[in-house]
Protein backbone atom coordinates (compact mmCIF):
# COMPACT_ATOMS: atom_id res chain seq x y z
CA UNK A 1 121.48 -115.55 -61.83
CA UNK A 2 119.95 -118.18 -60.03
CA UNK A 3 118.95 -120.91 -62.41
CA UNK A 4 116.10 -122.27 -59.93
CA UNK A 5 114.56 -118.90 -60.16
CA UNK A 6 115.11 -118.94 -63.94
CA UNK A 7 113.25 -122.34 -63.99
CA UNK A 8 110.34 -121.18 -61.41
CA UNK A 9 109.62 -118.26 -64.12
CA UNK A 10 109.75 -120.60 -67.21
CA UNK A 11 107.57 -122.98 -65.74
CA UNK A 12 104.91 -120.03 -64.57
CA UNK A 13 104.64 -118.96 -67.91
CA UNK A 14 104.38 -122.33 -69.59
CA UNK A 15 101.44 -123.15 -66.91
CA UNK A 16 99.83 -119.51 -67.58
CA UNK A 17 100.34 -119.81 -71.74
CA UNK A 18 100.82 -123.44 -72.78
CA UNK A 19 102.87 -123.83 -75.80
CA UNK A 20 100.19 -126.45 -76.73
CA UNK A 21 98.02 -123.94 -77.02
CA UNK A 22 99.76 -121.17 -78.45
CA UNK A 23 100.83 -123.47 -81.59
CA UNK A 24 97.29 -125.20 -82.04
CA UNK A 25 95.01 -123.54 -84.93
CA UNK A 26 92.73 -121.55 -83.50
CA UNK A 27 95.09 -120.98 -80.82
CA UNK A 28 93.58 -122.12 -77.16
CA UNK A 29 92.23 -123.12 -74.66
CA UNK A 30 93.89 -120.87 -72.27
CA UNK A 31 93.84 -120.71 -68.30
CA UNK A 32 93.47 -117.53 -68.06
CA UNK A 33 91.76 -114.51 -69.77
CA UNK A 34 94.91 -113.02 -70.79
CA UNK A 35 95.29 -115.64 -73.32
CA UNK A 36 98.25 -115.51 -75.41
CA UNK A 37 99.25 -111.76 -74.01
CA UNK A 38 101.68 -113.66 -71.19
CA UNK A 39 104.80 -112.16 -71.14
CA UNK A 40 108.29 -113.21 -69.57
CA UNK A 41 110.12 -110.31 -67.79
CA UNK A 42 109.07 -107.01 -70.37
CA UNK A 43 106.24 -107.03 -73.15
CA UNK A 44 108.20 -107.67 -76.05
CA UNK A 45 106.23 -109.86 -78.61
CA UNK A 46 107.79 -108.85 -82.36
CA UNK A 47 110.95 -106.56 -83.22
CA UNK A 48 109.58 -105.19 -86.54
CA UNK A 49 107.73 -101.72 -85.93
CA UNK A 50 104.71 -102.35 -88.39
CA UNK A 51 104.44 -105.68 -86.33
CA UNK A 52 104.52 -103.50 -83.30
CA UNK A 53 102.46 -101.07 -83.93
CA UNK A 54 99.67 -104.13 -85.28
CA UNK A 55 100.02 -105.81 -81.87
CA UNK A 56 99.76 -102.01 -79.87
CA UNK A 57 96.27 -101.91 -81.72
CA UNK A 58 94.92 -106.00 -81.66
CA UNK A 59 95.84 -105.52 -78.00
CA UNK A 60 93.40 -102.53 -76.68
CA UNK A 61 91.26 -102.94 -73.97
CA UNK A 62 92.76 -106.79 -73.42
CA UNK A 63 93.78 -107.98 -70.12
CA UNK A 64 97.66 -108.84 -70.03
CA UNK A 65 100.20 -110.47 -67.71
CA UNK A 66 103.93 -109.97 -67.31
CA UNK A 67 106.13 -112.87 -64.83
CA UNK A 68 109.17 -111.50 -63.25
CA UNK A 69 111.24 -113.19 -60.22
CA UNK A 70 112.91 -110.65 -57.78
CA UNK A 71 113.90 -110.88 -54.32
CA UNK A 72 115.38 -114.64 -53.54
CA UNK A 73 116.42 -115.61 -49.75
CA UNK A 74 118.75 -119.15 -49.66
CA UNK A 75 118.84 -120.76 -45.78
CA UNK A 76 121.71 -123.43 -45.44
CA UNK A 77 121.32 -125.01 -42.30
CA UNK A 78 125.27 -126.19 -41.36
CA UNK A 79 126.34 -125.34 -44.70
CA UNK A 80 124.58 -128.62 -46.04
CA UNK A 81 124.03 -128.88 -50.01
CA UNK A 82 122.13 -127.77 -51.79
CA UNK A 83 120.24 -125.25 -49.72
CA UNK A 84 118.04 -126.30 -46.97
CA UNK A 85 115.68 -123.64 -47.68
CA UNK A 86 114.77 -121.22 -50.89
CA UNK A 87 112.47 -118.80 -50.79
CA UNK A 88 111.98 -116.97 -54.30
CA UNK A 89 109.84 -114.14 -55.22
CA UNK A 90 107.43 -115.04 -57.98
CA UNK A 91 106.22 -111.28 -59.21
CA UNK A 92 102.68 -111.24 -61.50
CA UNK A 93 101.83 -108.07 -63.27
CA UNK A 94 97.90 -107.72 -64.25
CA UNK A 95 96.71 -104.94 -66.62
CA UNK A 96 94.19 -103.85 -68.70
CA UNK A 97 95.78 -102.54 -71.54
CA UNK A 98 95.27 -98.56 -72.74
CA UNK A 99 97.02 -98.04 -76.01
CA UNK A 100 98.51 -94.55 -77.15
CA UNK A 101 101.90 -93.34 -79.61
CA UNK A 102 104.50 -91.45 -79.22
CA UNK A 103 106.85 -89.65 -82.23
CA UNK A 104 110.31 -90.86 -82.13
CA UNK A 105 113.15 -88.92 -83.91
CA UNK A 106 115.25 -90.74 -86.24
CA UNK A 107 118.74 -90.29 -86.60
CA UNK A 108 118.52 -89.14 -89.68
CA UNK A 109 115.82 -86.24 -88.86
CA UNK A 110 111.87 -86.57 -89.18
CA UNK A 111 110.34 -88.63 -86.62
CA UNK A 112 108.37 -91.75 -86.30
CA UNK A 113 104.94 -92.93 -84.54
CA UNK A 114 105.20 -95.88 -81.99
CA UNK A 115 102.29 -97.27 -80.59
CA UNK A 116 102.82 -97.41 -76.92
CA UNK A 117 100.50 -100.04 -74.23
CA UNK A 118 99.87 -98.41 -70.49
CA UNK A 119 96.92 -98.95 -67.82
CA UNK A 120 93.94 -96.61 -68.11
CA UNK A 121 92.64 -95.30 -64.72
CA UNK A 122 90.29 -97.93 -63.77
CA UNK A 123 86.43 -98.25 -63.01
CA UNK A 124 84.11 -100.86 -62.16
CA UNK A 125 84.37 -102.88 -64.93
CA UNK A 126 88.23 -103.27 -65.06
CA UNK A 127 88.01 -103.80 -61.43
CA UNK A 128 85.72 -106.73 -62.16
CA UNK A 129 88.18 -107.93 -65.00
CA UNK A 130 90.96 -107.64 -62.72
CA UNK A 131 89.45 -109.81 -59.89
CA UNK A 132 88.71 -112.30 -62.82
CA UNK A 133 92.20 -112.42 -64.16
CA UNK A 134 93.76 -112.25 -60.69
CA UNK A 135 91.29 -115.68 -59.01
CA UNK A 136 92.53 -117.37 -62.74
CA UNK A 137 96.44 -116.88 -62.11
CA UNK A 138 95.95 -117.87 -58.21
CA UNK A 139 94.45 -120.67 -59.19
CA UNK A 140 96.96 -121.94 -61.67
CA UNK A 141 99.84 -120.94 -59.54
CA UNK A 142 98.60 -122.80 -56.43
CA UNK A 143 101.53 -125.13 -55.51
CA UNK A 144 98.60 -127.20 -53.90
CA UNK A 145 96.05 -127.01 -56.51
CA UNK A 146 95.38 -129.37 -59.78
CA UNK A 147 95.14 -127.05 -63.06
CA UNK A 148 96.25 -129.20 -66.00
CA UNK A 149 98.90 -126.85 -67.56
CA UNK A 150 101.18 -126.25 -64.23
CA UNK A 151 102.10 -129.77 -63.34
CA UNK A 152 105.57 -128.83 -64.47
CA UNK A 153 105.64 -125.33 -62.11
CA UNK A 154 103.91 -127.78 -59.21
CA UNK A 155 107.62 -129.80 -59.31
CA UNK A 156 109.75 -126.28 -58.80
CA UNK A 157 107.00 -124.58 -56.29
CA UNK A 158 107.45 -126.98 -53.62
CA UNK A 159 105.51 -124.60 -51.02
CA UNK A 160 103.33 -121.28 -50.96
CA UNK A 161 104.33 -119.14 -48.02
CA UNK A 162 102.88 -115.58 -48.93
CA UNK A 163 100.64 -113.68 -51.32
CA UNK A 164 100.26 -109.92 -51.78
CA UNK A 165 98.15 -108.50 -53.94
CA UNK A 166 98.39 -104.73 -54.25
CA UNK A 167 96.48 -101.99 -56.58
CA UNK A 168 98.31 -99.67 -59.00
CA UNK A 169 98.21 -95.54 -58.83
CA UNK A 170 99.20 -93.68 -61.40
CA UNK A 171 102.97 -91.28 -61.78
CA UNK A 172 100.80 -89.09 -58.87
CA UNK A 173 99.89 -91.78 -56.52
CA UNK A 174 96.48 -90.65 -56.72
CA UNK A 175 94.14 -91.83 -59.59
CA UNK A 176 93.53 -95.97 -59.26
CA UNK A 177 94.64 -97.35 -62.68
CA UNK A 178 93.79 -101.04 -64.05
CA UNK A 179 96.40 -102.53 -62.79
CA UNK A 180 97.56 -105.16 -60.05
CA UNK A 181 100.98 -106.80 -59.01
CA UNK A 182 100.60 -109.79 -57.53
CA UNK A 183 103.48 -111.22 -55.28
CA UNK A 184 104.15 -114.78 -54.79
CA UNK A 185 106.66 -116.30 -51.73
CA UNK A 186 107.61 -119.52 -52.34
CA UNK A 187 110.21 -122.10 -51.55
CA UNK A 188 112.13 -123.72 -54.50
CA UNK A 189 114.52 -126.35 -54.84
CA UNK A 190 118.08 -125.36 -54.69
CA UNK A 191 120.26 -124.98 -57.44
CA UNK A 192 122.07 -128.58 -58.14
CA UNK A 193 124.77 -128.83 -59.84
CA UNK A 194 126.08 -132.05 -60.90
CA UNK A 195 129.44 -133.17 -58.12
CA UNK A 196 131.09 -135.57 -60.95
CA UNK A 197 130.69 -136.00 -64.77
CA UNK A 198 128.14 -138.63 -65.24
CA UNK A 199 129.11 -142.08 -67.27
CA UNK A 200 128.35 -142.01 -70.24
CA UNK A 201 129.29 -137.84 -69.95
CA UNK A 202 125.90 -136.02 -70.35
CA UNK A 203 125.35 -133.12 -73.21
CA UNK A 204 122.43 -131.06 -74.29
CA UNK A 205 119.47 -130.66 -71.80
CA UNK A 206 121.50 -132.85 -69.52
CA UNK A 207 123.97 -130.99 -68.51
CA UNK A 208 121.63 -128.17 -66.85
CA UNK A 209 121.78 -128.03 -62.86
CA UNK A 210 118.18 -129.21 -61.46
CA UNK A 211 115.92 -128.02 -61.18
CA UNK A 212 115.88 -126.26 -64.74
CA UNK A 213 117.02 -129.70 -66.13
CA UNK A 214 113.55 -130.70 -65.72
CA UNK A 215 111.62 -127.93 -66.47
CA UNK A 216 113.39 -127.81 -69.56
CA UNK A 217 113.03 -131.22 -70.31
CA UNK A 218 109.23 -131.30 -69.81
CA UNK A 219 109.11 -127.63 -72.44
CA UNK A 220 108.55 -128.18 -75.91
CA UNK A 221 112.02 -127.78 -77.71
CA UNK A 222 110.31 -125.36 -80.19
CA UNK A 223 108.91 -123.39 -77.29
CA UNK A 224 110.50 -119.88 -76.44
CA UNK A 225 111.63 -121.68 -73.09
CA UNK A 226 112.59 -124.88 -74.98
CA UNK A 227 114.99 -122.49 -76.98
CA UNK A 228 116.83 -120.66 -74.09
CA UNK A 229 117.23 -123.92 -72.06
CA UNK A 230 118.80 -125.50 -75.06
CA UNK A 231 120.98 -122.26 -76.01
CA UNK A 232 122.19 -121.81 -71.86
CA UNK A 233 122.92 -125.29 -71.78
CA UNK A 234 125.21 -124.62 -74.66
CA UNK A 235 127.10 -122.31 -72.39
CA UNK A 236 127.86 -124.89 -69.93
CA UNK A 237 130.68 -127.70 -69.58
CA UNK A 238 131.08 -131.10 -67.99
CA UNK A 239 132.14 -131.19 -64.27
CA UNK A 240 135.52 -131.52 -63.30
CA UNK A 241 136.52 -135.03 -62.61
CA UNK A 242 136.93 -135.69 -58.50
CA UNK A 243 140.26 -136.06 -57.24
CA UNK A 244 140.62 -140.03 -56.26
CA UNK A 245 141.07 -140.82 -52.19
CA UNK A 246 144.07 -142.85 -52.24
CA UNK A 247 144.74 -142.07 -48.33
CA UNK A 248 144.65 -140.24 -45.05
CA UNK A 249 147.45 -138.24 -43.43
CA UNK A 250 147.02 -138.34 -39.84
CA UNK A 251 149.31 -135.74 -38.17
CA UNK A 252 149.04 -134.88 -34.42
CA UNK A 253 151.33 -133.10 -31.36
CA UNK A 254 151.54 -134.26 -28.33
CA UNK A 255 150.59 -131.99 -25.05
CA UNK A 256 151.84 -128.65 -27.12
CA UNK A 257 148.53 -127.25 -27.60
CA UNK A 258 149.62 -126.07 -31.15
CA UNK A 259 148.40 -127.97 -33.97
CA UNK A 260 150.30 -129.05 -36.67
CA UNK A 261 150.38 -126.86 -40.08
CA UNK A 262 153.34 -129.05 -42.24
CA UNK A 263 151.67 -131.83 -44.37
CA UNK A 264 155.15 -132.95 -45.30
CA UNK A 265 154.97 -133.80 -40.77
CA UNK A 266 157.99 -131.82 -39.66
CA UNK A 267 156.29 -129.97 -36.83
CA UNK A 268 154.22 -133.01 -35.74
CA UNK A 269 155.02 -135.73 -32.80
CA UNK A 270 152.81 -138.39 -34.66
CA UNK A 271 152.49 -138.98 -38.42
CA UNK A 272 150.74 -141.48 -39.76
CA UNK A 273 148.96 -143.03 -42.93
CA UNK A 274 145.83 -145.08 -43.66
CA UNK A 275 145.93 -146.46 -47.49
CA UNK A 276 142.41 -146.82 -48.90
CA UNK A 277 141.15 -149.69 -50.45
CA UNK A 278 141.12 -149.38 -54.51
């Protein structure tokens, strides 16, 4: 996984469903008509299936988003790092929700009924909520623009190289449903991972590669992001300690045309050493 991908996606969904206003009472304002129904990578809002099946039904006829990041391209110019160039795929899912069920057997016999969410084939006015929903997200997710809940995704989409906006069919390919992807190109800071332990030696949020250091540290802690920044950073250790520079072996032949592979100097004509300063 690429953690500047991982912190492009975090910081798209806090910008397109503040935590500030999913934990104020009322809940809101939001930046976009989808509201609270912003969704990282799958729609997966409760485990409980009465909670489920409450959410299938509260959701009907409501527009929806889902973030994903796929494709990824990393550029080093003369192997220079971090990357010289990152260009990350930033992947928006629009719907208008249709709700249905589905019986599920249990293992031990009978079956069960799951609501299930889908796209309904679309008409003029989904169309028109579409086009709403879409101009909202563009806006927010405008590396150039000003809305007040993405200044943390403006720091990790540095540039915006590409958008493609394409309709939904349905299983068929025929029949227009209510539904859009939306495909964002943009560059992204590299991956950076810390060269030496840091004095004094860093721990929690601080020990996260940037750029997800810093979306993380701008998150709420009690956030959903907050939480998986704090429980991956838990997963990772201090650097190892550089090896001090004490000197420099200088070994050379002379008119061979073979250069020398001993460190030890057997096979060279010259061998010499330059002590460093402490």
């Amino acid at each position: 996984m690429s953690l500047s991908r991982l912190a492009l996606r975090l910081a798209a969904y806090e910008a397109l469903c503040p935590y500030a206003s999913v934990s104020a009472s009322p809940q809101g304002p939001w930046p976009t008509l989808a509201g609270a129904n912003v969704f990282d990578s799958r729609v997966d809002p409760v485990a409980a299936e009465d909670d489920w099946n409450a959410f299938v039904k509260s959701i009907e006829n409501q527009p929806l988003i889902i973030l994903y990041t796929e494709e990824q391209e990393t550029s080093p110019v003369e192997g220079e790092y971090p990357a010289d160039k990152e260009i990350a795929e930033l992947v928006v899912e629009l719907m208008i929700v249709a709700t249905g069920s589905v019986d599920v057997e249990q293992p031990g016999g009978g079956t069960t009924t799951v609501g299930t969410i889908g796209a309904p084939l679309s008409d003029r006015q989904h169309e028109a909520l579409l086009d709403v929903l879409e101009a909202q997200v563009r806006n927010v997710l405008d590396p150039q623009g000003y809305a007040p809940t993405a200044a943390t995704y403006r720091q990790v989409a540095r540039e915006l190289h590409h958008v493609h906006s394409v309709p939904q069919r349905d299983a068929d390919k025929v029949a227009r449903i209510a539904a859009r992807t939306v495909k964002f190109r943009l560059r992204i800071p590299a991956t950076g991972w810390p060269l030496q332990p840091s004095t004094p030696p860093a721990s929690g949020l601080g020990l996260l590669p940037q750029p997800l250091q810093g979306v993380a540290q701008a998150l709420n802690p009690a956030s959903s992001g907050g939480l998986l920044c704090a429980a991956i950073a838990t997963m990772i250790a201090q650097p190892a300690a550089l090896v001090p520079l004490t000197d420099i072996r200088i070994l050379s032949t002379v008119d061979r045309g073979v250069a020398p592979t001993d460190p030890a100097g057997s096979d060279s004509d010259v061998v010499g050493d330059v002590p460093l300063a402490g």
